[in-house]
PDB file of N, CA and C in Angstrom:
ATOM      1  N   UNK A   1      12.896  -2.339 -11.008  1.00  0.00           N
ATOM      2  CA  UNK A   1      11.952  -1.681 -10.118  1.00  0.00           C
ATOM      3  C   UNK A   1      11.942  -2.372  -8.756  1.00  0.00           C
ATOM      4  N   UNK A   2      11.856  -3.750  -8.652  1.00  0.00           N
ATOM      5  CA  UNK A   2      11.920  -4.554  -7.459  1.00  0.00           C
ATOM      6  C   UNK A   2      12.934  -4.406  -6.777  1.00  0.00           C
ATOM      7  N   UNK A   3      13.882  -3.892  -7.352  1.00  0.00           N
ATOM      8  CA  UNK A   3      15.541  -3.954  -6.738  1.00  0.00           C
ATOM      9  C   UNK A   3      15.602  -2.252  -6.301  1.00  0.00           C
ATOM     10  N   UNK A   4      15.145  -1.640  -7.065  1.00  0.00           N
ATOM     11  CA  UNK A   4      15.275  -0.361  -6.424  1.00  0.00           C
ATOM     12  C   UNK A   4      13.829   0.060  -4.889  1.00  0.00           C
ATOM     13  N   UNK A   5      13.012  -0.389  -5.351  1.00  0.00           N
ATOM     14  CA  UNK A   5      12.546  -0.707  -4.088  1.00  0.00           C
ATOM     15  C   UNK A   5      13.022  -1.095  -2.903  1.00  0.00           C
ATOM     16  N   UNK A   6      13.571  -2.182  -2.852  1.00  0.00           N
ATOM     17  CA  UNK A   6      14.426  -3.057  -1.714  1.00  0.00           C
ATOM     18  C   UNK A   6      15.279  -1.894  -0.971  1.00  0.00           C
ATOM     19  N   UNK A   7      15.967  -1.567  -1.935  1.00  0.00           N
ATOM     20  CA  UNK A   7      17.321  -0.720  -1.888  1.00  0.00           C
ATOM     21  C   UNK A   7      16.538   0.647  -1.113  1.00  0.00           C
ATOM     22  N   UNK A   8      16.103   1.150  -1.820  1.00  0.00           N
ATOM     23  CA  UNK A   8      15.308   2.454  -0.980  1.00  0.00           C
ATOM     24  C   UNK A   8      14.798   2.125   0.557  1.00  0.00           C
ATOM     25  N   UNK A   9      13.946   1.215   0.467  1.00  0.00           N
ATOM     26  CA  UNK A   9      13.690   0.650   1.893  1.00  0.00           C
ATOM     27  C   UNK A   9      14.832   0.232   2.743  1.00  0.00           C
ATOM     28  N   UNK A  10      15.499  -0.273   2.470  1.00  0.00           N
ATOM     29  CA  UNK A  10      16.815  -0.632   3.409  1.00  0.00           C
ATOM     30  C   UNK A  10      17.461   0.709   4.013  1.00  0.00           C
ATOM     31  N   UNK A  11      17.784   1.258   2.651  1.00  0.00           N
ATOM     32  CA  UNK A  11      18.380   2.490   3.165  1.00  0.00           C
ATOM     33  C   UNK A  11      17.539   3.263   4.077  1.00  0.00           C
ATOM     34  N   UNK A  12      16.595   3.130   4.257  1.00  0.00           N
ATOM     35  CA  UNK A  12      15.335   4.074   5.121  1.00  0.00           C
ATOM     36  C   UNK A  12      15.416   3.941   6.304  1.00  0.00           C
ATOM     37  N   UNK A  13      15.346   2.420   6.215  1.00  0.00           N
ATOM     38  CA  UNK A  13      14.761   1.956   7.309  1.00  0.00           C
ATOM     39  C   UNK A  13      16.188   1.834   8.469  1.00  0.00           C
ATOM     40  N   UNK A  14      17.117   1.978   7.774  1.00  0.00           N
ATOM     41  CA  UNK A  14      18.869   2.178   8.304  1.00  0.00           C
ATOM     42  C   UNK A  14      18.875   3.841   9.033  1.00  0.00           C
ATOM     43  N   UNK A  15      18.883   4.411   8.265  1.00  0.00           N
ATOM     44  CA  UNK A  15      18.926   6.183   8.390  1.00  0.00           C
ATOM     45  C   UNK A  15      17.266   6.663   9.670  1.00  0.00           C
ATOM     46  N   UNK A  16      16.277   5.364   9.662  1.00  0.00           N
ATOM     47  CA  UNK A  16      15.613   5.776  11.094  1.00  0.00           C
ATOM     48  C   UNK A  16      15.981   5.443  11.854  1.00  0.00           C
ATOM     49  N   UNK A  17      16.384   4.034  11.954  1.00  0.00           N
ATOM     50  CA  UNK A  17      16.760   3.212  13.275  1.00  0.00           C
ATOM     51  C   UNK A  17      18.369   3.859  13.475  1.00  0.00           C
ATOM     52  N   UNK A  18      19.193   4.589  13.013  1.00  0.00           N
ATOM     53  CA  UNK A  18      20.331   4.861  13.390  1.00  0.00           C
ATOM     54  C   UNK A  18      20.288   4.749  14.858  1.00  0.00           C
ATOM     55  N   UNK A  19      19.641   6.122  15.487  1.00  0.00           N
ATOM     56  CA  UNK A  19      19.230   6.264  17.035  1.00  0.00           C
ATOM     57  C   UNK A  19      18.645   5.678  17.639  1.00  0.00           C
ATOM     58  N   UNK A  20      17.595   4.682  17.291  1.00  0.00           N
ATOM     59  CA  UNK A  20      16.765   4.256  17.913  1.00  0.00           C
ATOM     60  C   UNK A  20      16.557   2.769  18.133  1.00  0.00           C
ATOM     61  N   UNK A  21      17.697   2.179  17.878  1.00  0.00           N
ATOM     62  CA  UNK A  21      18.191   0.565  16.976  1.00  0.00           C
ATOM     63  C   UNK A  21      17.712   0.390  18.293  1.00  0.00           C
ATOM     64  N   UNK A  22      16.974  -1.397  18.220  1.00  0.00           N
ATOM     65  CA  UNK A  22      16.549  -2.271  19.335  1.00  0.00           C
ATOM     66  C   UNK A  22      17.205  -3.942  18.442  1.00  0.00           C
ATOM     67  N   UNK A  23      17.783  -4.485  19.577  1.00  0.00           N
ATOM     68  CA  UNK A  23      18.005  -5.656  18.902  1.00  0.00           C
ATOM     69  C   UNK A  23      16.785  -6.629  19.007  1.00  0.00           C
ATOM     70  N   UNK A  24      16.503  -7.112  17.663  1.00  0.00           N
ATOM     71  CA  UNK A  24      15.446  -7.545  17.413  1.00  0.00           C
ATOM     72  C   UNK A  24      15.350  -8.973  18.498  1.00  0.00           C
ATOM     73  N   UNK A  25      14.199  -9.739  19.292  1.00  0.00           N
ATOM     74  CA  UNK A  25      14.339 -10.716  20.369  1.00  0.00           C
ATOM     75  C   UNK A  25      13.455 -11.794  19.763  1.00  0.00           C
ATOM     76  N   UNK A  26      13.603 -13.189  20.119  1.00  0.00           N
ATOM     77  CA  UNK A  26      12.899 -14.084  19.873  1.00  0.00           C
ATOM     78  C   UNK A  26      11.929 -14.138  18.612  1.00  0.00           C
ATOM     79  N   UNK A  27      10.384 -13.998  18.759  1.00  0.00           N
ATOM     80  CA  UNK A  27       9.872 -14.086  18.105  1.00  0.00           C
ATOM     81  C   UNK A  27       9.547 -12.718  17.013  1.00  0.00           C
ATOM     82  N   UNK A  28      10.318 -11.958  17.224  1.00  0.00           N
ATOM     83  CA  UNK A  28      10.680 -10.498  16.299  1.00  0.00           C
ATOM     84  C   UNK A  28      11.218 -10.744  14.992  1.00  0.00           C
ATOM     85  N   UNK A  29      12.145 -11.704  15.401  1.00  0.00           N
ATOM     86  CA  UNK A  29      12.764 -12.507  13.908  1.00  0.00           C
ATOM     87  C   UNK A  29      11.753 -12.865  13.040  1.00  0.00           C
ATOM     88  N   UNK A  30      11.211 -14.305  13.524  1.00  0.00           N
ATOM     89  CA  UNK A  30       9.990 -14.590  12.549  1.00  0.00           C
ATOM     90  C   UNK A  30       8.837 -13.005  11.787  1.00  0.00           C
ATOM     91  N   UNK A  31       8.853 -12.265  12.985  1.00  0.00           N
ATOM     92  CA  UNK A  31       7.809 -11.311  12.024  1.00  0.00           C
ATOM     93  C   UNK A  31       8.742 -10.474  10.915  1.00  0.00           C
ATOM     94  N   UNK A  32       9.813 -10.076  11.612  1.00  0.00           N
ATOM     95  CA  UNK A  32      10.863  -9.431  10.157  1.00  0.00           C
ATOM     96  C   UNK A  32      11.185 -10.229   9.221  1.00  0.00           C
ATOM     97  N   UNK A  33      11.524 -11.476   9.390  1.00  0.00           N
ATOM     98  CA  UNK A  33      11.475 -12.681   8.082  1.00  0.00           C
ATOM     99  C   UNK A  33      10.252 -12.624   7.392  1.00  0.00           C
ATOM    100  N   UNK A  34       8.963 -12.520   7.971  1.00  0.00           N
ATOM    101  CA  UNK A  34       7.522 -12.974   7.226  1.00  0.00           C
ATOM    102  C   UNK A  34       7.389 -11.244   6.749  1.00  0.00           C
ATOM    103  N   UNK A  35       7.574 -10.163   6.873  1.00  0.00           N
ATOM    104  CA  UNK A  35       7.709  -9.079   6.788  1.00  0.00           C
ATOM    105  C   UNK A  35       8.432  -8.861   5.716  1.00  0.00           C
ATOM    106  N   UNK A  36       9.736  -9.164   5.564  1.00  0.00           N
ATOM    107  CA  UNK A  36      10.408  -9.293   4.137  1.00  0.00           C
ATOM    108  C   UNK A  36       9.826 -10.111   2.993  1.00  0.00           C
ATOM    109  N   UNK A  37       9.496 -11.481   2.995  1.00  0.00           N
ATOM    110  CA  UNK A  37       9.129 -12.047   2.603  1.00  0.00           C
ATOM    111  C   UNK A  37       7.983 -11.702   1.717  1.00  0.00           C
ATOM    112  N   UNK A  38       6.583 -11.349   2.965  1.00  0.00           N
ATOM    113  CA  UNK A  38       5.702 -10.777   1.783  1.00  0.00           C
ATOM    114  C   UNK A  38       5.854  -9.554   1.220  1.00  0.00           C
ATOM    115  N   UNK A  39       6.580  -8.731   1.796  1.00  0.00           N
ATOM    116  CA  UNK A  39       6.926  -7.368   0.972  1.00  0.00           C
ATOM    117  C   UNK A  39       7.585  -7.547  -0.166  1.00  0.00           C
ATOM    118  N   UNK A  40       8.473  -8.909  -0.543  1.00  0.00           N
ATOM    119  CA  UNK A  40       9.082  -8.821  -1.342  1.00  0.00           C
ATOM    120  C   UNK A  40       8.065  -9.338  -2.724  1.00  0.00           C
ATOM    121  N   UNK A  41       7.286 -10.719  -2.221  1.00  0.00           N
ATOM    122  CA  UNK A  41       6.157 -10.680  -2.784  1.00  0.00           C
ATOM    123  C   UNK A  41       5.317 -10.092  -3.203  1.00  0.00           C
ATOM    124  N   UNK A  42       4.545  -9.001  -2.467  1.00  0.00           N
ATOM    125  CA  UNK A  42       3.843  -8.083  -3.248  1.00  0.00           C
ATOM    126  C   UNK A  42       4.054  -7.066  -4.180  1.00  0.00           C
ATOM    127  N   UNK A  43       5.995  -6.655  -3.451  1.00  0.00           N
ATOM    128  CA  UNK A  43       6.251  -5.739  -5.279  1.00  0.00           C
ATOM    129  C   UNK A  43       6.547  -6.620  -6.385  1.00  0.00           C
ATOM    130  N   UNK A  44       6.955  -7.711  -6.253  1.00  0.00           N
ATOM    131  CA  UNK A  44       7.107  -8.483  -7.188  1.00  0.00           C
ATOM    132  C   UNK A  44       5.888  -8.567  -8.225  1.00  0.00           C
ATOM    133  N   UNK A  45       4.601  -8.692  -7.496  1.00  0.00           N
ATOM    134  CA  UNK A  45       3.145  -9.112  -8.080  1.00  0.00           C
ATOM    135  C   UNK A  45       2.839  -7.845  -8.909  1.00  0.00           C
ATOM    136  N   UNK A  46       2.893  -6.805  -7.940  1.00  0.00           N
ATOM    137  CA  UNK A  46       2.192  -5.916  -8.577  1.00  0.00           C
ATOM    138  C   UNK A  46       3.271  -4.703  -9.476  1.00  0.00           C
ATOM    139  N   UNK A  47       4.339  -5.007  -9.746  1.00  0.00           N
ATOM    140  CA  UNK A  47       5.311  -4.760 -10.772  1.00  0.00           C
ATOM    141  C   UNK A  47       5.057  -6.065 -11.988  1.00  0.00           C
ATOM    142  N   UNK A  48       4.442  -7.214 -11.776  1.00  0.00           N
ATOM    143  CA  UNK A  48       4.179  -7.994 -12.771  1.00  0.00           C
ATOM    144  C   UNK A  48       2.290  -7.396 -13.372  1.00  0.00           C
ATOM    145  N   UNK A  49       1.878  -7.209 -12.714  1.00  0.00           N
ATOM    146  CA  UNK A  49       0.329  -6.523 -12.628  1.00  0.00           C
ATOM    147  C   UNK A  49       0.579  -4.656 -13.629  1.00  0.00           C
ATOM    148  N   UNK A  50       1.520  -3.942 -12.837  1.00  0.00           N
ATOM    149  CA  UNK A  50       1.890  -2.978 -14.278  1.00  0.00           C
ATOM    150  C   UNK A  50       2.561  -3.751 -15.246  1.00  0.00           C
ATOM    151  N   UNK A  51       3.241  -4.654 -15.311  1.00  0.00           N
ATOM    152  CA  UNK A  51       3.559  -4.857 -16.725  1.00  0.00           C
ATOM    153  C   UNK A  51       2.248  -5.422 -17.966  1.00  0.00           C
ATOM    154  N   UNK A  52       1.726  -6.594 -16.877  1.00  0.00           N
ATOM    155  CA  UNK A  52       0.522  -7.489 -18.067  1.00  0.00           C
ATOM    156  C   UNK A  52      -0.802  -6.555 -18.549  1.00  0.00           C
ATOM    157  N   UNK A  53      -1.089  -5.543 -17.931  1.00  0.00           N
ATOM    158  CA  UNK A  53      -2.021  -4.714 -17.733  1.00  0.00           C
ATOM    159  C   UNK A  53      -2.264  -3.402 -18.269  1.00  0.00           C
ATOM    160  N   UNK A  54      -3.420  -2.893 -18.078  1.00  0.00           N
ATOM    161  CA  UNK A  54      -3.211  -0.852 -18.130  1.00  0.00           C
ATOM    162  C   UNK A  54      -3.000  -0.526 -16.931  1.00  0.00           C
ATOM    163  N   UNK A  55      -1.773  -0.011 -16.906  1.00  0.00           N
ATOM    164  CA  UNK A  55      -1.364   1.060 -15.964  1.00  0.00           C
ATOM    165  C   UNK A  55      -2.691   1.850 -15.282  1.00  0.00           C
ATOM    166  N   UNK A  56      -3.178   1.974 -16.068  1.00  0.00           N
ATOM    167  CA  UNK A  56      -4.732   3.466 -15.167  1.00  0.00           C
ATOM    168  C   UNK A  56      -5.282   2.244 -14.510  1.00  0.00           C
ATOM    169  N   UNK A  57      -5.744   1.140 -15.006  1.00  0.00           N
ATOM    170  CA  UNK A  57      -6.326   0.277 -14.111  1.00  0.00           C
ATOM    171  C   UNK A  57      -5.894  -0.477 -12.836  1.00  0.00           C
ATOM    172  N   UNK A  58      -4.305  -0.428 -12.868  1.00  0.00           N
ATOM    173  CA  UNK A  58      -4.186  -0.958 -11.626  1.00  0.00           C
ATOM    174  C   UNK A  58      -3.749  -0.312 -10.688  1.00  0.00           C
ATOM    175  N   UNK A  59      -3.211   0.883 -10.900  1.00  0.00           N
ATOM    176  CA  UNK A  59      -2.634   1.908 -10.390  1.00  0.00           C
ATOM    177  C   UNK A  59      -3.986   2.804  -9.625  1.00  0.00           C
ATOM    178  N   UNK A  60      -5.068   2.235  -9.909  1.00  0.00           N
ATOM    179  CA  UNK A  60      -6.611   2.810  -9.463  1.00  0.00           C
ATOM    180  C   UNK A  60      -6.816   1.792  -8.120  1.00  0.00           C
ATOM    181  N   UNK A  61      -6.400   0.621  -8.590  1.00  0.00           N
ATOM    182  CA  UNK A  61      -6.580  -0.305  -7.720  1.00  0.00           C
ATOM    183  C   UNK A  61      -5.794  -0.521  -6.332  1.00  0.00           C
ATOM    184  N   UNK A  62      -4.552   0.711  -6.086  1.00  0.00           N
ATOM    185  CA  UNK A  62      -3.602   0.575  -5.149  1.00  0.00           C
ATOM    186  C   UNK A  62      -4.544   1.159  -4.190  1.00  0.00           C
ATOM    187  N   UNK A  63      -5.829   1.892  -4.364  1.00  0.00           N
ATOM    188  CA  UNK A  63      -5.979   2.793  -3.565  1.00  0.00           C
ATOM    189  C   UNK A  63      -6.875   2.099  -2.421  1.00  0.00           C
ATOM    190  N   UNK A  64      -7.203   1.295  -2.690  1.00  0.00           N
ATOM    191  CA  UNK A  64      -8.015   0.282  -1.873  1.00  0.00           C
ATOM    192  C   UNK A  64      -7.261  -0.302  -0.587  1.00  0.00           C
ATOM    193  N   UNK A  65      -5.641  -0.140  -0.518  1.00  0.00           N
ATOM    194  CA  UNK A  65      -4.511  -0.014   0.176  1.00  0.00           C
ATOM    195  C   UNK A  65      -5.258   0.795   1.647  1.00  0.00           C
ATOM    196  N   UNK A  66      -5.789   1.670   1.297  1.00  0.00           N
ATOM    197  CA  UNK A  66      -6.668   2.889   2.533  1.00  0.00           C
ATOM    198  C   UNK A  66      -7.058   1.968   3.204  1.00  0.00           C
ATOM    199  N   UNK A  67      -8.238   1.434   2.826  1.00  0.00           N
ATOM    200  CA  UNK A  67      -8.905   0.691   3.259  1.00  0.00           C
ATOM    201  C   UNK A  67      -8.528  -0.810   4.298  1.00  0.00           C
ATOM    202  N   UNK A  68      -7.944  -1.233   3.754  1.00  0.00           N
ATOM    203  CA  UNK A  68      -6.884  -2.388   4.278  1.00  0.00           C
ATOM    204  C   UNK A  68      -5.870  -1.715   5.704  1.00  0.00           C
ATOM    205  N   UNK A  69      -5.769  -1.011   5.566  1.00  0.00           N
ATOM    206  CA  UNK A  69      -4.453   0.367   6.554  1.00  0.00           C
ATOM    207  C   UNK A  69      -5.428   0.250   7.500  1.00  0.00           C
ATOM    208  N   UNK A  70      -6.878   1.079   7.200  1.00  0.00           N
ATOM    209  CA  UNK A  70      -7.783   1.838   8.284  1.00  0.00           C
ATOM    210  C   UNK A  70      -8.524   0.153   9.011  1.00  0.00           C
ATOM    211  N   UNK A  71      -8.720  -0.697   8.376  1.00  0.00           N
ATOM    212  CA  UNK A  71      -9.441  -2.169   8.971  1.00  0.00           C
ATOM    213  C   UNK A  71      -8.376  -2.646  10.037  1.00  0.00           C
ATOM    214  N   UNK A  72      -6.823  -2.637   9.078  1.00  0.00           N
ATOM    215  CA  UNK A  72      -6.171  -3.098  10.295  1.00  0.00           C
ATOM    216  C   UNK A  72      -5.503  -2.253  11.309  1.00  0.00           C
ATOM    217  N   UNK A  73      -5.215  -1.041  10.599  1.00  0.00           N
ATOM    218  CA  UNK A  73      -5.010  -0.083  12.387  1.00  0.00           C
ATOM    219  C   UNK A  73      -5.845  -0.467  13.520  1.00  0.00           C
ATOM    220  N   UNK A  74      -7.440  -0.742  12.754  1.00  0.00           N
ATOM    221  CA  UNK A  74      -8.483  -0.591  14.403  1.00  0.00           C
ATOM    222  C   UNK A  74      -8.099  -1.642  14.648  1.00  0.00           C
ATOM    223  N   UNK A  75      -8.795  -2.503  13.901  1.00  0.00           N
ATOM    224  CA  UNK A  75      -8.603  -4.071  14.554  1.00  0.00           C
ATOM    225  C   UNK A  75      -7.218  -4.134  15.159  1.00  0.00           C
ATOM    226  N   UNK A  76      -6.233  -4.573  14.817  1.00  0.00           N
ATOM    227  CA  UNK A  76      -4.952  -4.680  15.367  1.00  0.00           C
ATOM    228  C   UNK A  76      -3.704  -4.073  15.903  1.00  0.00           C
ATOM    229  N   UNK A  77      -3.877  -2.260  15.889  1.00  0.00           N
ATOM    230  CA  UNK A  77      -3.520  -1.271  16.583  1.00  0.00           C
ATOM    231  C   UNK A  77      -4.335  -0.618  17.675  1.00  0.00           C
ATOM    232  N   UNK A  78      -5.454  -0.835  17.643  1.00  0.00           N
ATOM    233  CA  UNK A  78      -6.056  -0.098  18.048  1.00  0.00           C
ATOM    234  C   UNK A  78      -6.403   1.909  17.664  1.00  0.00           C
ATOM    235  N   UNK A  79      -5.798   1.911  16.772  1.00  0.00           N
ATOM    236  CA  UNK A  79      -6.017   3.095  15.990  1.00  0.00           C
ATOM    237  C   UNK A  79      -7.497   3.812  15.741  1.00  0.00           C
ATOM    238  N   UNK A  80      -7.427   4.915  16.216  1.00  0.00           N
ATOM    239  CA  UNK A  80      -8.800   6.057  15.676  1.00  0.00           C
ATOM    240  C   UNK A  80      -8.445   7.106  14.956  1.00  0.00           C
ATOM    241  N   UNK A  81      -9.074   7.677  14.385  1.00  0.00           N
ATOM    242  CA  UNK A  81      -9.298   8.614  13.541  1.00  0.00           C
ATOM    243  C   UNK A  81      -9.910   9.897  13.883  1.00  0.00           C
ATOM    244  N   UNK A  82      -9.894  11.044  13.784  1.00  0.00           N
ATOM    245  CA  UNK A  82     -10.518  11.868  13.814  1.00  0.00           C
ATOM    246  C   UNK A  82     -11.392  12.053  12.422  1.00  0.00           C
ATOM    247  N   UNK A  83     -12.639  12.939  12.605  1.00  0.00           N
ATOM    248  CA  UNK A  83     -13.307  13.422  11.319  1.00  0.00           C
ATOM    249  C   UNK A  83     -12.245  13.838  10.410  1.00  0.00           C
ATOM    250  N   UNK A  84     -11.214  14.837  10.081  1.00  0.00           N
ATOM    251  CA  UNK A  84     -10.511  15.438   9.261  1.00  0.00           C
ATOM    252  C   UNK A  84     -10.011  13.998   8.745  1.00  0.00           C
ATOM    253  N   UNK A  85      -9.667  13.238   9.080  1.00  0.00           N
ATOM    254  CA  UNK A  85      -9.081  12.151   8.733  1.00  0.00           C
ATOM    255  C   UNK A  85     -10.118  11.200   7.990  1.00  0.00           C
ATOM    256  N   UNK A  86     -10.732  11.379   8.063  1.00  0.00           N
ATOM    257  CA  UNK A  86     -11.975  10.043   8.079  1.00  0.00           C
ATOM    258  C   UNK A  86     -12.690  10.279   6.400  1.00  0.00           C
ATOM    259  N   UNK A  87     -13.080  12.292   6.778  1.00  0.00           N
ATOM    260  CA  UNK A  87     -13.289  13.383   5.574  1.00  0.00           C
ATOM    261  C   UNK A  87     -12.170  13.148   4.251  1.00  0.00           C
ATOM    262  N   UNK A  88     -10.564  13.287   4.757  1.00  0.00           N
ATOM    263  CA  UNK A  88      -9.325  12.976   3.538  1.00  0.00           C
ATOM    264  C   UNK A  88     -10.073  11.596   2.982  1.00  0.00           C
ATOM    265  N   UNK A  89      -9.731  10.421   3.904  1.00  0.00           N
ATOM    266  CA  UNK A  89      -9.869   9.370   3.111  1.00  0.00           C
ATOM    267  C   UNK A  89     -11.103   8.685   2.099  1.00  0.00           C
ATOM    268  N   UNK A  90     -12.271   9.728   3.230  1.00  0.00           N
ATOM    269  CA  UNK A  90     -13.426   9.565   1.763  1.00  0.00           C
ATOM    270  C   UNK A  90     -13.306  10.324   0.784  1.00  0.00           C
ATOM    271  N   UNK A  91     -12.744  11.354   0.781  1.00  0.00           N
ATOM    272  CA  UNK A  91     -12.663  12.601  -0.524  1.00  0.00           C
ATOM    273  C   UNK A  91     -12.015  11.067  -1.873  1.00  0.00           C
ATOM    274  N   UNK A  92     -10.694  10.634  -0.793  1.00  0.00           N
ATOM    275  CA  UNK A  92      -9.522   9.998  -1.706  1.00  0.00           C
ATOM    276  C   UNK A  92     -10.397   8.562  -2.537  1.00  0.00           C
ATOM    277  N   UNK A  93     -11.470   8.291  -1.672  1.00  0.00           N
ATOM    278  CA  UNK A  93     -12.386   6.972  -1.730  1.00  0.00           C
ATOM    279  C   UNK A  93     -13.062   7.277  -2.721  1.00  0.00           C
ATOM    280  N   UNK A  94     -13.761   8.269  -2.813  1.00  0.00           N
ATOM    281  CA  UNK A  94     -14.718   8.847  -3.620  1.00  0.00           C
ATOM    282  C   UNK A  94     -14.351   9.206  -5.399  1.00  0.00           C
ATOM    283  N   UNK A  95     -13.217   9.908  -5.268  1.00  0.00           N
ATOM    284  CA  UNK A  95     -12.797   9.866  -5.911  1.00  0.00           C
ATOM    285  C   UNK A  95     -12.306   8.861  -6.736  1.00  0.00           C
ATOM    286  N   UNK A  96     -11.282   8.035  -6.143  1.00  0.00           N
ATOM    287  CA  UNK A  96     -11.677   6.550  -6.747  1.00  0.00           C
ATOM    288  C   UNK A  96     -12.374   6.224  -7.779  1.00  0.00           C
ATOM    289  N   UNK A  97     -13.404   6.300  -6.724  1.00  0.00           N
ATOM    290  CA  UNK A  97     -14.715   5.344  -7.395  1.00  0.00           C
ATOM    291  C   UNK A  97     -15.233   6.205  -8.339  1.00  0.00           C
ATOM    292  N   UNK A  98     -15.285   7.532  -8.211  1.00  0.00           N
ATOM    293  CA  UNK A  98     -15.586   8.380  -9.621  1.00  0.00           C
ATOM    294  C   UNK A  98     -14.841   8.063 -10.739  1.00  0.00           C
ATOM    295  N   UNK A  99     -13.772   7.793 -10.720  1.00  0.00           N
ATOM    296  CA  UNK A  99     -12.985   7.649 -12.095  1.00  0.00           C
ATOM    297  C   UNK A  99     -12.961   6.097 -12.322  1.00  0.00           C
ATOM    298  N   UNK A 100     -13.281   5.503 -11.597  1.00  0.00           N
ATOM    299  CA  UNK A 100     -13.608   4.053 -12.037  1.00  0.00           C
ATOM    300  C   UNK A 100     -15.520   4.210 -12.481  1.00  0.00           C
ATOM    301  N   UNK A 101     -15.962   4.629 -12.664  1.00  0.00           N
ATOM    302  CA  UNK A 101     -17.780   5.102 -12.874  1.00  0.00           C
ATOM    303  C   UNK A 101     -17.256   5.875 -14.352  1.00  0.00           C
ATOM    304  N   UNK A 102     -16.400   6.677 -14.176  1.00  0.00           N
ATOM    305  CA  UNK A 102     -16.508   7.706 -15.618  1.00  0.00           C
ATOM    306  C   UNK A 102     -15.925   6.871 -16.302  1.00  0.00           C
ATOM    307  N   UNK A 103     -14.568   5.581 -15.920  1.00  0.00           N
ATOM    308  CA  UNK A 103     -13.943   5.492 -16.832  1.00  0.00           C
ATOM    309  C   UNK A 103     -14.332   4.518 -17.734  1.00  0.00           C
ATOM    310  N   UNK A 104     -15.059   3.724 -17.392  1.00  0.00           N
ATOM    311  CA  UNK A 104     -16.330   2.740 -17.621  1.00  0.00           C
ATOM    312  C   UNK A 104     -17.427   3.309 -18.618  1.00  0.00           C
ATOM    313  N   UNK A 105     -17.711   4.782 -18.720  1.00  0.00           N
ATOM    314  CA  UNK A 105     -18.929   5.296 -19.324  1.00  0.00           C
ATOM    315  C   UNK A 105     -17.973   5.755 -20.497  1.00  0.00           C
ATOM    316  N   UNK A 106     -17.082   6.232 -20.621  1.00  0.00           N
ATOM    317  CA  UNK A 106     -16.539   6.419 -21.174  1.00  0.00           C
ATOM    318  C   UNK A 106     -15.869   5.542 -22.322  1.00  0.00           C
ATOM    319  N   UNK A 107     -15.334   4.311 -21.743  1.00  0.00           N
ATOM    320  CA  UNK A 107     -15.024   2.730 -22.787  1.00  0.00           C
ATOM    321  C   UNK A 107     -16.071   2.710 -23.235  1.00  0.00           C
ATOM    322  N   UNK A 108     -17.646   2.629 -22.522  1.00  0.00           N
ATOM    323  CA  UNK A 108     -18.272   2.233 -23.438  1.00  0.00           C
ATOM    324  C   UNK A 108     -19.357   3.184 -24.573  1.00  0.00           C
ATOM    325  N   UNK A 109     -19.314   4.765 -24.116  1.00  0.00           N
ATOM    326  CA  UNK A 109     -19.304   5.354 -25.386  1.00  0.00           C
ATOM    327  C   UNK A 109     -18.548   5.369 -26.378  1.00  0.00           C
ATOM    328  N   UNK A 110     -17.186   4.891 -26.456  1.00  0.00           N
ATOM    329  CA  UNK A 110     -16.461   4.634 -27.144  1.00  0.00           C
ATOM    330  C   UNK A 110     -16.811   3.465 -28.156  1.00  0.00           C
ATOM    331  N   UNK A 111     -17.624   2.927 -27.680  1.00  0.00           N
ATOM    332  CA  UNK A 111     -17.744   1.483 -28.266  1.00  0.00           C
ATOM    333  C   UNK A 111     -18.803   1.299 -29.614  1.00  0.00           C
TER     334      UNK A 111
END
């Protein structure tokens, strides 16, 4: 899974930059090194996280990913949102958190 990851991304990221290639300058290096690095780290983790685990539970937990995206677009892109946008990601939020609420009531009628 880690290896086909890599592989997909490379190839991607090859087939955009075809046209648009910039040779990377000075301190560009360090961020594409620290860029690989933790990317390679985090599928690593969380391909070890589906294995030790339930799948429904952590696969619930990617979605919090939104959240992390929308904190650092503003802060460090400067990124806004429109309502339609704002509306998707709470529907996607909400939801969430509904099936983490049912899935909970549910274990423990079970019990």
């Amino acid at each position: 899974v880690v290896l086909h990851f890599q592989m997909f991304g490379a190839i991607t990221g090859f087939v955009f930059s075809l046209f648009n290639w910039q040779m990377p300058l000075g301190i560009d290096w360090l961020y594409l090194i620290l860029l690989g690095i933790f990317t390679q780290l985090g599928q690593v983790n969380l391909t070890r996280s589906f294995q030790s685990e339930n799948a429904a539970k952590v696969s619930i937990i990617q979605y919090s990913g939104i959240i992390y995206a929308l904190i650092f677009g503003w802060f460090l892109f400067g990124e806004t949102h429109g309502w339609l946008e704002v509306a998707g990601i709470a529907l996607v939020i909400g939801g969430v958190l509904l099936n983490i609420l049912f899935s909970n009531r549910l274990m423990i009628d079970k019990s």
